[in-house]
PDB file of N, CA and C in Angstrom:
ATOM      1  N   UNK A   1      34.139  19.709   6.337  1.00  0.00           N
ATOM      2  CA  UNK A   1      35.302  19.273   5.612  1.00  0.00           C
ATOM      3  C   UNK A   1      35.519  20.203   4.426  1.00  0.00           C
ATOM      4  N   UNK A   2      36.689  20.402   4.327  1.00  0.00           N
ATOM      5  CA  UNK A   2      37.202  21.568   3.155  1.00  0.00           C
ATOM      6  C   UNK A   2      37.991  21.174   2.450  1.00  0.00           C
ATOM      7  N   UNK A   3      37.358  20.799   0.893  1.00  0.00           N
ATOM      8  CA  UNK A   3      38.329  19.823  -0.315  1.00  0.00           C
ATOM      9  C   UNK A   3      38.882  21.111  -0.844  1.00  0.00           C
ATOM     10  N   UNK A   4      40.241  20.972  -1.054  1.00  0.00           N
ATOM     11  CA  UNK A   4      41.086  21.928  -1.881  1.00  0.00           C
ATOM     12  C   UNK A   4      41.023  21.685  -3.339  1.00  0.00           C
ATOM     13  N   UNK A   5      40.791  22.951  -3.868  1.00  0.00           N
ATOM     14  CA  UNK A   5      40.628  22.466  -5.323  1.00  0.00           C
ATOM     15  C   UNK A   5      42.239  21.985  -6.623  1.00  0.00           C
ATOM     16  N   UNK A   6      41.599  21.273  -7.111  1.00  0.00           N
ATOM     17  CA  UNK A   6      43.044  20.604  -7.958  1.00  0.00           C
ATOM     18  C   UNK A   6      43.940  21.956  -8.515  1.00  0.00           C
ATOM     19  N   UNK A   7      45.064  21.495  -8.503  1.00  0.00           N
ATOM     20  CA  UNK A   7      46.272  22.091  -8.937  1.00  0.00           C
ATOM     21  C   UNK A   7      45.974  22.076 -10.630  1.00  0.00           C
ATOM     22  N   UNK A   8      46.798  23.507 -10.818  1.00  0.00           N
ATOM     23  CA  UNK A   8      46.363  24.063 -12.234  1.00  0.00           C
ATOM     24  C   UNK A   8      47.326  22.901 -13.079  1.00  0.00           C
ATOM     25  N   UNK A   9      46.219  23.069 -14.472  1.00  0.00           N
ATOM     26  CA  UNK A   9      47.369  22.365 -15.609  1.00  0.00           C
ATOM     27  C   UNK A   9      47.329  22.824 -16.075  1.00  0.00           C
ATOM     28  N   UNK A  10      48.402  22.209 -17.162  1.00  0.00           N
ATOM     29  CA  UNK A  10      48.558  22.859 -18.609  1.00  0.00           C
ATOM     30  C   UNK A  10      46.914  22.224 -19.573  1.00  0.00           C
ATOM     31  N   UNK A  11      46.712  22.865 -20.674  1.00  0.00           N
ATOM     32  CA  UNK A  11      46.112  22.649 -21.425  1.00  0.00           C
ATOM     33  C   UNK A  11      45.862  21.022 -22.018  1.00  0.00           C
ATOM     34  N   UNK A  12      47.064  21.331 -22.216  1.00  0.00           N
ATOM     35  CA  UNK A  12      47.151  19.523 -22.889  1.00  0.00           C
ATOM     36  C   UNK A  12      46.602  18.538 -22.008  1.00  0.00           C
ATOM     37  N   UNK A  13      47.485  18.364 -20.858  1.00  0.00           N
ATOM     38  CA  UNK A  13      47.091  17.470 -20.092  1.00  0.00           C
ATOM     39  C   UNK A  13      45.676  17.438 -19.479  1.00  0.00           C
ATOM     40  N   UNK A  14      44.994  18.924 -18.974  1.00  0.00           N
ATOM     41  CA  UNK A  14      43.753  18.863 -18.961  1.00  0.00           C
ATOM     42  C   UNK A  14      42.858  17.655 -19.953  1.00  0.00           C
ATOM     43  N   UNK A  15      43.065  18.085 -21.173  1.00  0.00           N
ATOM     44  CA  UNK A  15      42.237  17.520 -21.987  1.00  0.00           C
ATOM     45  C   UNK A  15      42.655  15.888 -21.899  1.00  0.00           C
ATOM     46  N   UNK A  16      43.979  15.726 -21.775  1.00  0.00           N
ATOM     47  CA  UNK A  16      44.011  14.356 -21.904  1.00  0.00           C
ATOM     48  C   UNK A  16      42.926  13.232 -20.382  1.00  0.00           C
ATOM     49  N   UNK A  17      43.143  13.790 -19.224  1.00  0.00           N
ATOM     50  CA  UNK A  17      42.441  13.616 -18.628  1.00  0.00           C
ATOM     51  C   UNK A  17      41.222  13.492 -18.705  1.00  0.00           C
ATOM     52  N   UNK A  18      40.749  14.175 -19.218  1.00  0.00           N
ATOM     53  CA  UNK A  18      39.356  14.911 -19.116  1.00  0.00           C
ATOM     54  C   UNK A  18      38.859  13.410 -20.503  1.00  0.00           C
ATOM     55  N   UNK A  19      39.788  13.180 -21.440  1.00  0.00           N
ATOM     56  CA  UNK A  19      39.410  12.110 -22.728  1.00  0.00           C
ATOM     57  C   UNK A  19      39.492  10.815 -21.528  1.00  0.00           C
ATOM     58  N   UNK A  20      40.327  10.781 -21.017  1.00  0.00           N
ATOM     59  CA  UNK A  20      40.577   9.387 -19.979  1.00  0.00           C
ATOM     60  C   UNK A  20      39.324   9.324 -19.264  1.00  0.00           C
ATOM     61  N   UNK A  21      38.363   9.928 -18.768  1.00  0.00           N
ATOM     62  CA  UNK A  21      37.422   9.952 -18.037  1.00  0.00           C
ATOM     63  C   UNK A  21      35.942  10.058 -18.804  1.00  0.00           C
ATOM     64  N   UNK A  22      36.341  10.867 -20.147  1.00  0.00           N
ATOM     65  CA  UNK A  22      35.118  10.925 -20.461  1.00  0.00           C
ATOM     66  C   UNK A  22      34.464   9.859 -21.655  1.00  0.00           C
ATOM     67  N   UNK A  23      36.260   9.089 -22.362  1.00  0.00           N
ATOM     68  CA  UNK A  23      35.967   8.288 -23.642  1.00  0.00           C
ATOM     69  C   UNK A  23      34.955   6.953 -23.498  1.00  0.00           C
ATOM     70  N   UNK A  24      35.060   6.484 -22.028  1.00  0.00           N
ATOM     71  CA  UNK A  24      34.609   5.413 -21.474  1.00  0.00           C
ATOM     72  C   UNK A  24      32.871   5.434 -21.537  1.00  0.00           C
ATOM     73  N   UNK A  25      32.773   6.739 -21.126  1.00  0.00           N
ATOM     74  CA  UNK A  25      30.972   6.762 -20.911  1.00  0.00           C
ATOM     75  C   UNK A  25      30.815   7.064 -22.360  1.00  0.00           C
ATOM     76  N   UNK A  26      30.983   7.648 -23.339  1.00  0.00           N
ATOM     77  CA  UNK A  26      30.977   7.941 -24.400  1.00  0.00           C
ATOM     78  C   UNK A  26      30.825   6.643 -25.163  1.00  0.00           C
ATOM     79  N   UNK A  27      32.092   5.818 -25.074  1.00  0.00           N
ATOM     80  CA  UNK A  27      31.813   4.569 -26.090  1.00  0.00           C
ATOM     81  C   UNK A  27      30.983   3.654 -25.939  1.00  0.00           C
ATOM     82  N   UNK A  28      30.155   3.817 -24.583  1.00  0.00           N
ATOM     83  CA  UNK A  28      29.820   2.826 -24.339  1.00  0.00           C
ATOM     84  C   UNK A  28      28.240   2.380 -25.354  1.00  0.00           C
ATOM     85  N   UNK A  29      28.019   0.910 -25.551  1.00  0.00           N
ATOM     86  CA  UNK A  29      27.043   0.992 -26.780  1.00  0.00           C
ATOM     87  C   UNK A  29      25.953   1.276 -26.123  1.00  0.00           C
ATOM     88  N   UNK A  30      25.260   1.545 -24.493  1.00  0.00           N
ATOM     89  CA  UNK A  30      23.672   1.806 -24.341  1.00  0.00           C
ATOM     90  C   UNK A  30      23.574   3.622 -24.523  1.00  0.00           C
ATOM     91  N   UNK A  31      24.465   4.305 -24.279  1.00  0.00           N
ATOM     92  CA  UNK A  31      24.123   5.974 -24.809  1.00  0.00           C
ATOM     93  C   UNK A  31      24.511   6.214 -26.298  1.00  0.00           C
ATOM     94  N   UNK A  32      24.457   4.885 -26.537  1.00  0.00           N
ATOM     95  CA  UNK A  32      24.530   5.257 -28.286  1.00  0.00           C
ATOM     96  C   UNK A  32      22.879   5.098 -28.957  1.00  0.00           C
ATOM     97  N   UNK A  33      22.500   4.608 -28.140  1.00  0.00           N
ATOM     98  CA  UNK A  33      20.683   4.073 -28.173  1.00  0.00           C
ATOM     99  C   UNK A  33      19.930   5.132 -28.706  1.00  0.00           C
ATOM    100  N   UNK A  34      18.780   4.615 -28.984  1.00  0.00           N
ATOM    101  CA  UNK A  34      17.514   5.564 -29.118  1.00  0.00           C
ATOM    102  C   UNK A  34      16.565   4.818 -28.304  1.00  0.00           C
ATOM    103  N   UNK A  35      15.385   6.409 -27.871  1.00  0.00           N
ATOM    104  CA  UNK A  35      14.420   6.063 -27.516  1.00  0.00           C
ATOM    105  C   UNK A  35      13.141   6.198 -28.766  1.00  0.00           C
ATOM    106  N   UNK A  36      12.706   5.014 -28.354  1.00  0.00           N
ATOM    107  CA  UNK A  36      11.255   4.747 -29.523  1.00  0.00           C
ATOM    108  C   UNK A  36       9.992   4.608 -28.003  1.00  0.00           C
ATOM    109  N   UNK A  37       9.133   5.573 -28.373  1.00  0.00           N
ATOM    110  CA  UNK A  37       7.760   5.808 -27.454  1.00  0.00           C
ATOM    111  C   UNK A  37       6.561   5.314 -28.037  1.00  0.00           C
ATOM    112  N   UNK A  38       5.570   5.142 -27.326  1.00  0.00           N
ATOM    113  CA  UNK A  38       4.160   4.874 -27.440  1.00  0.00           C
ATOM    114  C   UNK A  38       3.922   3.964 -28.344  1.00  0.00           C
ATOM    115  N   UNK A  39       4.591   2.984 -28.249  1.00  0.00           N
ATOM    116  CA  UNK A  39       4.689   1.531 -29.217  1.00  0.00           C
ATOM    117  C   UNK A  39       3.244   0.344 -28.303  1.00  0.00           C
ATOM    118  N   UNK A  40       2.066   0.463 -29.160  1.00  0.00           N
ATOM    119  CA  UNK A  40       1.079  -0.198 -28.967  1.00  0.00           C
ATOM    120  C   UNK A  40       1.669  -1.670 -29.286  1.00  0.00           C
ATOM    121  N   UNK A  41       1.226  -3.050 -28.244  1.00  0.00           N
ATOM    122  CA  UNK A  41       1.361  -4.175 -28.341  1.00  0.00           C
ATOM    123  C   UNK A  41       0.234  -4.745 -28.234  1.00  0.00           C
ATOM    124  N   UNK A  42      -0.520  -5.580 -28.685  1.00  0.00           N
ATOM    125  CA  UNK A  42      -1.842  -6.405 -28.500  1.00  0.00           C
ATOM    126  C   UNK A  42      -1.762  -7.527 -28.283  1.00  0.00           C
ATOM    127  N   UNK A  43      -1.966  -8.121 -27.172  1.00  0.00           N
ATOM    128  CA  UNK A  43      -1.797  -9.366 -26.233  1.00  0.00           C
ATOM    129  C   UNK A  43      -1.360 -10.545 -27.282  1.00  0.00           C
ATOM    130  N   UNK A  44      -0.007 -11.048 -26.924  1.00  0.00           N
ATOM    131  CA  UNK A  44       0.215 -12.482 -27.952  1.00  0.00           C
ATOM    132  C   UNK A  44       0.305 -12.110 -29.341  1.00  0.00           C
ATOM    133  N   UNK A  45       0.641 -11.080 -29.512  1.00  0.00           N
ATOM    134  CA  UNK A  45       0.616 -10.475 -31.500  1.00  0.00           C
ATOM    135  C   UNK A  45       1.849 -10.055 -31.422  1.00  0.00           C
ATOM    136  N   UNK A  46       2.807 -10.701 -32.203  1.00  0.00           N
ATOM    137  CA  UNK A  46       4.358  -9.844 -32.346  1.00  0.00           C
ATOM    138  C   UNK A  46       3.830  -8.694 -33.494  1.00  0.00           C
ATOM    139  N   UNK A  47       4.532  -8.096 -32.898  1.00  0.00           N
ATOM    140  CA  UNK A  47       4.840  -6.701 -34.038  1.00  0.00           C
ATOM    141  C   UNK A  47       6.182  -6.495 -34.188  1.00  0.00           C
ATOM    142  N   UNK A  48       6.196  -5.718 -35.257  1.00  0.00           N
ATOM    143  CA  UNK A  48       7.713  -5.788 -35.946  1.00  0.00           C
ATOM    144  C   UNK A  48       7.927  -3.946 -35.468  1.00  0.00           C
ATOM    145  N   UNK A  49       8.851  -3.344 -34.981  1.00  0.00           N
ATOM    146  CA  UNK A  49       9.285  -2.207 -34.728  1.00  0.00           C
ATOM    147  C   UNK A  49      10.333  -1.963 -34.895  1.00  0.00           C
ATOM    148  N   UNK A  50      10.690  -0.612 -35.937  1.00  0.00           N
ATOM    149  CA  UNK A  50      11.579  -0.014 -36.719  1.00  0.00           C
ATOM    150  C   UNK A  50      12.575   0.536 -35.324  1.00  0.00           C
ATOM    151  N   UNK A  51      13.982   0.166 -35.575  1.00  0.00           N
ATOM    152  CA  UNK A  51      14.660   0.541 -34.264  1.00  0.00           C
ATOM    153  C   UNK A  51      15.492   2.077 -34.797  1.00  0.00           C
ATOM    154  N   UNK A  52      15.564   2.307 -36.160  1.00  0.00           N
ATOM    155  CA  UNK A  52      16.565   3.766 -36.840  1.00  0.00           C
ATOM    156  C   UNK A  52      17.787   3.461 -36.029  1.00  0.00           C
ATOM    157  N   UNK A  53      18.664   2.752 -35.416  1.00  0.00           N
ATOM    158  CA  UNK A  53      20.031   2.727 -34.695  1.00  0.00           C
ATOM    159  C   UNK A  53      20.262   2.963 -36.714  1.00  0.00           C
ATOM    160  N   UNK A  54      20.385   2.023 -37.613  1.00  0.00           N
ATOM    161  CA  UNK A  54      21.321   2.134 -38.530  1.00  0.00           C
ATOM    162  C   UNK A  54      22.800   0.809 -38.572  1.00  0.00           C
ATOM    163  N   UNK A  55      22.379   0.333 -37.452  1.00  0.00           N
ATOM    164  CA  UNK A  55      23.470  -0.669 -37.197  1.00  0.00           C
ATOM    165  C   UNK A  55      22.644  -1.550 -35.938  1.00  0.00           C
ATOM    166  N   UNK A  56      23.027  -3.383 -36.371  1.00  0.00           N
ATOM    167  CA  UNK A  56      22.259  -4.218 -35.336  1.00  0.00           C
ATOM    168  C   UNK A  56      22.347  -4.002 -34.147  1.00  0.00           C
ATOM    169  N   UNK A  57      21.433  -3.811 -33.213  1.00  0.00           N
ATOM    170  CA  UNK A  57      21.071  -3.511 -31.666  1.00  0.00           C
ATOM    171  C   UNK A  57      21.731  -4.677 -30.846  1.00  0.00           C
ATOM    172  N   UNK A  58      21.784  -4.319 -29.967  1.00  0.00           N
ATOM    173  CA  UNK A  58      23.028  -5.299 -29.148  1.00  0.00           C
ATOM    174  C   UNK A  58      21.801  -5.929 -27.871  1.00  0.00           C
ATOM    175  N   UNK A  59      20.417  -4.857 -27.761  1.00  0.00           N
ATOM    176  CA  UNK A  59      19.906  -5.023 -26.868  1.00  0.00           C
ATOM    177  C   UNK A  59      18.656  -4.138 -26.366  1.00  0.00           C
ATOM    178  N   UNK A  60      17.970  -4.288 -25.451  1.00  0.00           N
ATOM    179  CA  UNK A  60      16.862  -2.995 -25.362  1.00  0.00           C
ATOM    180  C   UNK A  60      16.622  -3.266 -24.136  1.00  0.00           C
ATOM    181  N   UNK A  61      15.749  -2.047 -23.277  1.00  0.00           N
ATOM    182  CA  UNK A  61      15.043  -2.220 -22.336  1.00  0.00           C
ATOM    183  C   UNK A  61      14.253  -1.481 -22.424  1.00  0.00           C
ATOM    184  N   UNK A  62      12.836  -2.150 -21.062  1.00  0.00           N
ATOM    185  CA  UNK A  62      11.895  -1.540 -21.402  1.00  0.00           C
ATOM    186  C   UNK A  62      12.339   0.350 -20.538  1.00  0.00           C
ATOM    187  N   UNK A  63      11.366   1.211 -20.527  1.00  0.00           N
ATOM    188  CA  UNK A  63      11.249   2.706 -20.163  1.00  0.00           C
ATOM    189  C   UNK A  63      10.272   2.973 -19.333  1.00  0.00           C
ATOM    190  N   UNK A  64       9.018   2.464 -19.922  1.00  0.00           N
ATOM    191  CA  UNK A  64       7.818   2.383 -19.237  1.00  0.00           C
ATOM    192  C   UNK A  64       6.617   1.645 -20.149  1.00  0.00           C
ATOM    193  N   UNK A  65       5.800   0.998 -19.536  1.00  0.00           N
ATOM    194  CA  UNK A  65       4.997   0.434 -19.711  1.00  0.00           C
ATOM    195  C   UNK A  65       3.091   0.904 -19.287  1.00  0.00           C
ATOM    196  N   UNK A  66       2.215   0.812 -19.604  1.00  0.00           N
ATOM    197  CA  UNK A  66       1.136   1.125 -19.157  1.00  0.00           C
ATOM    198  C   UNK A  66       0.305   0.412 -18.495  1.00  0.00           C
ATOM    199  N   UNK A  67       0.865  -1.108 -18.703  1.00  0.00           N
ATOM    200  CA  UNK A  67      -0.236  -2.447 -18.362  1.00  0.00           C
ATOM    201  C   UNK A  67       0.763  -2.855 -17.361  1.00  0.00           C
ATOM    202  N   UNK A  68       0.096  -4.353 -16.902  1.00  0.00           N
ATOM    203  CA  UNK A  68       0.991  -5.392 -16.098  1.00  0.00           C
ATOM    204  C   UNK A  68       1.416  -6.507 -17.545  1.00  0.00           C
ATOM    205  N   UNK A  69       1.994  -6.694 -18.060  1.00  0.00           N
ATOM    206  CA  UNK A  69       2.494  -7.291 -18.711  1.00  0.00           C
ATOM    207  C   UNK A  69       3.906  -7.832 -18.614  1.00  0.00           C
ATOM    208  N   UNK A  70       4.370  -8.613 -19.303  1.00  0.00           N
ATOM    209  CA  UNK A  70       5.452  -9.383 -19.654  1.00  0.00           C
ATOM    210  C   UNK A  70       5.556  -9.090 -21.015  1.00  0.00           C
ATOM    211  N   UNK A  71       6.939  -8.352 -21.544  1.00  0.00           N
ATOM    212  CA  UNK A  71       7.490  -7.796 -22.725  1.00  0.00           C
ATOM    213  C   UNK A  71       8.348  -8.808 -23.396  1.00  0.00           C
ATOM    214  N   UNK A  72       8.644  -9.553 -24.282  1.00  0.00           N
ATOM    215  CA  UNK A  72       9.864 -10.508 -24.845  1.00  0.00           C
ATOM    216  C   UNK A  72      10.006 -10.134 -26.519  1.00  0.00           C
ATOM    217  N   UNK A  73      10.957 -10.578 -26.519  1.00  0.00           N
ATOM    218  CA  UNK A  73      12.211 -10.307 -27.876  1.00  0.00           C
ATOM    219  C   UNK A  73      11.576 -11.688 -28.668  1.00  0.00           C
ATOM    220  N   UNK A  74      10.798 -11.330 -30.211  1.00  0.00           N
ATOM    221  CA  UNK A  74       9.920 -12.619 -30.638  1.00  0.00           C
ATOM    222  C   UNK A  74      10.510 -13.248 -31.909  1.00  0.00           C
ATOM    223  N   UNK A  75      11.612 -12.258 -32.431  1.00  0.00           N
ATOM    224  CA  UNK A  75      12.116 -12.378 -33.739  1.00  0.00           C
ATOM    225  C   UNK A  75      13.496 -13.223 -32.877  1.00  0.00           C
ATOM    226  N   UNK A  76      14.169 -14.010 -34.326  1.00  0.00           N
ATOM    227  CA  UNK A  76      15.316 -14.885 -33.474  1.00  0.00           C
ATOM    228  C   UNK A  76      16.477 -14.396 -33.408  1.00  0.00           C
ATOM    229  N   UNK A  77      16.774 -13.385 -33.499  1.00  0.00           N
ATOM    230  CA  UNK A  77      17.874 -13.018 -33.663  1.00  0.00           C
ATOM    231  C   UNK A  77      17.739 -11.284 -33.709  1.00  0.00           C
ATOM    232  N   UNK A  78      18.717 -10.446 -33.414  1.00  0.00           N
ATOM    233  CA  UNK A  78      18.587  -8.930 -33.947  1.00  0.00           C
ATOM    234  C   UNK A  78      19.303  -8.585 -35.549  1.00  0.00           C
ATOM    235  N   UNK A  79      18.556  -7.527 -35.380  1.00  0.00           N
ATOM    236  CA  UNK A  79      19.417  -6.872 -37.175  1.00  0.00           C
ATOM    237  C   UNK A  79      19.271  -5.441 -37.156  1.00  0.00           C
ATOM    238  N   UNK A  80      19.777  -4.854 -38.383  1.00  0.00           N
ATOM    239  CA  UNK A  80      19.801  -3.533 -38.344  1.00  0.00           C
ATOM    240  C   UNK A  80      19.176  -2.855 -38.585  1.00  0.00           C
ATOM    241  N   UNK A  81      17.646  -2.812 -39.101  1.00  0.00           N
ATOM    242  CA  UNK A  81      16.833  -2.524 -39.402  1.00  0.00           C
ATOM    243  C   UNK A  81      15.491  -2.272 -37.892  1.00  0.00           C
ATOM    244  N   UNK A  82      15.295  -3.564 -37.447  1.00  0.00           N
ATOM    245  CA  UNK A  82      14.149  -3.694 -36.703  1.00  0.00           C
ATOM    246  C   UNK A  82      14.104  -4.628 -35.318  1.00  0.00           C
ATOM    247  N   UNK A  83      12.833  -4.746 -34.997  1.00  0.00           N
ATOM    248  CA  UNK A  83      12.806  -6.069 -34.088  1.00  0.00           C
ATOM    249  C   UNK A  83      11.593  -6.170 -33.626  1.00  0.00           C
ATOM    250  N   UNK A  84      11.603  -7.659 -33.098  1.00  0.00           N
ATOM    251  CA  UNK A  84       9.542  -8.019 -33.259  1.00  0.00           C
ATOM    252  C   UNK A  84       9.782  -8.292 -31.610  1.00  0.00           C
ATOM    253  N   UNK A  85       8.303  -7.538 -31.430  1.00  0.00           N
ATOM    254  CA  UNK A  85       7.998  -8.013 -29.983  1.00  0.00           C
ATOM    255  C   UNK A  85       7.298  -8.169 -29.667  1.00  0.00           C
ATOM    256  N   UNK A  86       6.928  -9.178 -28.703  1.00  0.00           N
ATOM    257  CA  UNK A  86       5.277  -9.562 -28.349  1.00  0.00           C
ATOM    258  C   UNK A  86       5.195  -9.091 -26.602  1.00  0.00           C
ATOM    259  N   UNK A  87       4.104  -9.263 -26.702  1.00  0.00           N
ATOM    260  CA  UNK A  87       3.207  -9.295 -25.000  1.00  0.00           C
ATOM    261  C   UNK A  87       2.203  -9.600 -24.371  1.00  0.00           C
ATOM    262  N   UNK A  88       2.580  -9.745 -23.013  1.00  0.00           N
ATOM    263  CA  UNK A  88       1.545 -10.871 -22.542  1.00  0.00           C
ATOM    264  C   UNK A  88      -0.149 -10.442 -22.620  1.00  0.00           C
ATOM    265  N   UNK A  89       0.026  -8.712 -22.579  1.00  0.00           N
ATOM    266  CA  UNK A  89      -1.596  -8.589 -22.611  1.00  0.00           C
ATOM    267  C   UNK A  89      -1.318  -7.082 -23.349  1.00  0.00           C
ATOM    268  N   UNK A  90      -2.424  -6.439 -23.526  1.00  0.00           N
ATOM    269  CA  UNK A  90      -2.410  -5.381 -24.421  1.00  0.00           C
ATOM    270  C   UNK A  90      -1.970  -4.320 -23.978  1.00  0.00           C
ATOM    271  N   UNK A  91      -1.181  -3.920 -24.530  1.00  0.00           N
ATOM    272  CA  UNK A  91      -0.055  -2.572 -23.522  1.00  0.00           C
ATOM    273  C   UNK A  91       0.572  -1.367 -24.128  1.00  0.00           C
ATOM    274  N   UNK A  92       0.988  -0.163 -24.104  1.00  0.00           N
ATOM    275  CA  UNK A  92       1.464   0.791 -24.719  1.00  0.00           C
ATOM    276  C   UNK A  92       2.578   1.155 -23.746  1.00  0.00           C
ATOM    277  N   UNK A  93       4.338   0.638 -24.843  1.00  0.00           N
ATOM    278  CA  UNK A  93       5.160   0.884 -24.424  1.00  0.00           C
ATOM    279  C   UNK A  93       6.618   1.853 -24.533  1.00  0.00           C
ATOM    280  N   UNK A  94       7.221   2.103 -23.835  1.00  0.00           N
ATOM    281  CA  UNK A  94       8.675   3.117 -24.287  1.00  0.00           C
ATOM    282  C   UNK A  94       9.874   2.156 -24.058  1.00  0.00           C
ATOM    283  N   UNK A  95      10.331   2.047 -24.783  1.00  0.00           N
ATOM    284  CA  UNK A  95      11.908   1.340 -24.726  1.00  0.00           C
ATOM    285  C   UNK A  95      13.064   2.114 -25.019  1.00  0.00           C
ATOM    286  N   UNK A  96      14.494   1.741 -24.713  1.00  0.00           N
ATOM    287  CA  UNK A  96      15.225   2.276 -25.317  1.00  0.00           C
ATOM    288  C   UNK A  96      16.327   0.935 -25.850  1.00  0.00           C
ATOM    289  N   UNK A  97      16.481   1.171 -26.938  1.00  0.00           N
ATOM    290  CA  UNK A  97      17.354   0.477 -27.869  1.00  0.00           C
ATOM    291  C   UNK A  97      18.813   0.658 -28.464  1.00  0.00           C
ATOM    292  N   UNK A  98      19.490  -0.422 -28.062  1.00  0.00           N
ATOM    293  CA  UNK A  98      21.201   0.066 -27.925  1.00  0.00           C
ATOM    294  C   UNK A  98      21.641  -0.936 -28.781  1.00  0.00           C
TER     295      UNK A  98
END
């Protein structure tokens, strides 16, 4: 199969396109995230971990983990500063935070 390549534009419209397609992945709040690595947890002990977003986190997931564990959100609420997390057994983890 032989795709023909798109018909030329003007400048402008290029770009406007190109904003139509690209503003979406851009705004979205999880590639606004950071990754925070090698965050030690000790079974049933919340710890408090510095998130640097600069603005309250909407959310996290884990990245990787080292143990079999169960990861949970221990503080009640998020903020802009941090967030506490506990686990089920002693583990060294990567998250990323959005």
């Amino acid at each position: 199969m032989v795709m023909a390549l798109p018909k030329p534009l003007a400048l402008d419209l290029m770009q406007t396109q190109w904003a139509s397609q690209i503003d979406p992945v851009l705004i979205n709040p999880i590639v606004k995230g950071v990754a925070i690595t090698s965050v030690v947890l000790a079974a049933n002990t919340p710890k408090t971990i510095p998130t640097t977003l600069n603005r309250t986190q909407l959310g996290w997931f884990l990245t990787d983990l080292n143990a079999n564990a169960v990861v949970w959100r221990s503080s009640p609420s998020f903020n802009a500063s941090n967030m506490e997390l506990t686990a089920s057994a002693d583990v060294t983890i990567n998250l990323w935070v959005f």
